[in-house]
C-alpha atoms as a PDB file:
ATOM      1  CA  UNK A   1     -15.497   9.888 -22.542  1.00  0.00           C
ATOM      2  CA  UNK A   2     -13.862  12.240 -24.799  1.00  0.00           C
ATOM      3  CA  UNK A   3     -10.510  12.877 -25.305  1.00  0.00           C
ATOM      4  CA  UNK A   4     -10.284  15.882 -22.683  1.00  0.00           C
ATOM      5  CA  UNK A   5     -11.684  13.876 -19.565  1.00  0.00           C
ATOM      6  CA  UNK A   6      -9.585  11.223 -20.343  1.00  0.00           C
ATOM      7  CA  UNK A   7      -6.789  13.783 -20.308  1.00  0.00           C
ATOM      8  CA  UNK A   8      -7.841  15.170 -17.318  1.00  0.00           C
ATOM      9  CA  UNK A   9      -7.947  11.610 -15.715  1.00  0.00           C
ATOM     10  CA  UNK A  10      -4.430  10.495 -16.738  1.00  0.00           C
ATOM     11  CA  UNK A  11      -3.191  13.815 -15.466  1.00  0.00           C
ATOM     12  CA  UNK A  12      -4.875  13.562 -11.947  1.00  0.00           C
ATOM     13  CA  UNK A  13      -3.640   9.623 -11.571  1.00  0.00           C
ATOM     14  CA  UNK A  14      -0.181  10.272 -12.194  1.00  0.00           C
ATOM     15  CA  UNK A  15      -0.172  13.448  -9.900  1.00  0.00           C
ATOM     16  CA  UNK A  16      -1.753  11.355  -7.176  1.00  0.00           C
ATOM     17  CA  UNK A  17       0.490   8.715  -7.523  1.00  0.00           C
ATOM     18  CA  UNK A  18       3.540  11.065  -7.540  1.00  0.00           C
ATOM     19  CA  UNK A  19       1.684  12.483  -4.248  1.00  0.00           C
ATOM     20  CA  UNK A  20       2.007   9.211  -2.836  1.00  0.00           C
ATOM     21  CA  UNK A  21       5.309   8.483  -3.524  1.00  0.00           C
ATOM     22  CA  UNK A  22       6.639  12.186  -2.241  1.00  0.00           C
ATOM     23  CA  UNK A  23       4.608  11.459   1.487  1.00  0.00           C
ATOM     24  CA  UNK A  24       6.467   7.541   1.589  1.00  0.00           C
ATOM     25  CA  UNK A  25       9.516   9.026   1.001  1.00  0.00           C
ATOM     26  CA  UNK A  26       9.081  11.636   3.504  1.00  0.00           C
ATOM     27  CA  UNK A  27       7.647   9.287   6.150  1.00  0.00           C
ATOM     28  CA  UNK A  28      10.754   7.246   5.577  1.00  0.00           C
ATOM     29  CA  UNK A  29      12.818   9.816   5.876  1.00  0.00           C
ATOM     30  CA  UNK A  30      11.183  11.099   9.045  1.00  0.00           C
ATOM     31  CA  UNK A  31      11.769   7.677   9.929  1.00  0.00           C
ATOM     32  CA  UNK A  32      15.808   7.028   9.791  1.00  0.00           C
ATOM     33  CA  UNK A  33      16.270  10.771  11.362  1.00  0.00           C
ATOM     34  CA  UNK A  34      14.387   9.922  14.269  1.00  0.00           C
ATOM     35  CA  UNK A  35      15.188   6.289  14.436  1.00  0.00           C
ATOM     36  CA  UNK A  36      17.996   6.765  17.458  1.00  0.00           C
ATOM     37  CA  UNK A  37      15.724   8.456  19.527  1.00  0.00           C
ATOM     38  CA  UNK A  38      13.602   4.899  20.313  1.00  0.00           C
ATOM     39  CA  UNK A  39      13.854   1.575  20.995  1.00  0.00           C
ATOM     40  CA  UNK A  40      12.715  -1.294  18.684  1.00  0.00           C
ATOM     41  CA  UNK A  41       9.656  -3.233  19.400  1.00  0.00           C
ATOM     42  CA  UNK A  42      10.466  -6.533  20.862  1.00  0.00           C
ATOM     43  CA  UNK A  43       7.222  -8.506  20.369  1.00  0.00           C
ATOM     44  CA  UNK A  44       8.511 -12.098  19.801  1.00  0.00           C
ATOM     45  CA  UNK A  45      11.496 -13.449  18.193  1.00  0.00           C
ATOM     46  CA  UNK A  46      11.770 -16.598  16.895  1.00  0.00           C
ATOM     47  CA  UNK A  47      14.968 -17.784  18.196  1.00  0.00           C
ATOM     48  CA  UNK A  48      13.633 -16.714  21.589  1.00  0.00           C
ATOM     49  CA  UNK A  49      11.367 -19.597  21.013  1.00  0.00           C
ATOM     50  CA  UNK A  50      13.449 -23.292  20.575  1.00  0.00           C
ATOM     51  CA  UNK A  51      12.119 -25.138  17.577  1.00  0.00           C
ATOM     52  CA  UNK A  52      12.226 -28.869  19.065  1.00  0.00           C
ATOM     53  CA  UNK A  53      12.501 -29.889  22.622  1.00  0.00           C
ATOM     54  CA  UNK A  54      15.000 -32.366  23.701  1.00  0.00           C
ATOM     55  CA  UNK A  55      14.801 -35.216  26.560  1.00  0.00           C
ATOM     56  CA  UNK A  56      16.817 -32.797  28.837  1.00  0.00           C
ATOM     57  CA  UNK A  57      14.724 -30.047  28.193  1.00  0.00           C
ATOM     58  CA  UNK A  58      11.547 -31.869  29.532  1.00  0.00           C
ATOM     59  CA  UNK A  59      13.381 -33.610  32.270  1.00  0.00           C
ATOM     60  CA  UNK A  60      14.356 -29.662  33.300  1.00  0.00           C
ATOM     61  CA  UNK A  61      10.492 -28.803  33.121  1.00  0.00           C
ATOM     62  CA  UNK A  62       9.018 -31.693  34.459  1.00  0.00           C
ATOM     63  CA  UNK A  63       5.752 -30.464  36.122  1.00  0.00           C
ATOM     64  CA  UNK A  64       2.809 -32.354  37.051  1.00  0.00           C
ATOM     65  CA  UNK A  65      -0.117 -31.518  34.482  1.00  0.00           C
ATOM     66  CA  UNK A  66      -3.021 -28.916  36.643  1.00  0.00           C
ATOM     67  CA  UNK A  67      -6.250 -29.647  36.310  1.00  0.00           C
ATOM     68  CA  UNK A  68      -9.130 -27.028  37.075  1.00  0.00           C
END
């Protein structure tokens, strides 16, 4: 590889990167304009979701197991 390629190659990585950088930054801008216009996703939260379940709790929910 002589000096010129490697030149070349130097050149071409830092413009892609820059590339990069300008379209995430213009995605994320795109983003917070149009942010009010929609609703976040609510897949699952976790303190929708208790962490330990008490004696109350299960005598609340107390089912007979099914079996299939």
């Amino acid at each position: 590889m002589d000096m010129d390629q490697a030149a070349v190659f130097l050149a071409g990585s830092i413009l892609t990167t820059l590339g990069f950088i300008v379209i995430f930054i213009g995605v994320v801008i795109i983003n917070n304009l149009l942010s009010k216009y929609w609703k976040p996703i609510k897949w699952m939260r976790i303190m929708d979701h208790p962490m330990y379940v008490t004696r109350e709790d299960l005598a609340e929910h107390k089912e007979e197991p099914k079996i299939s």
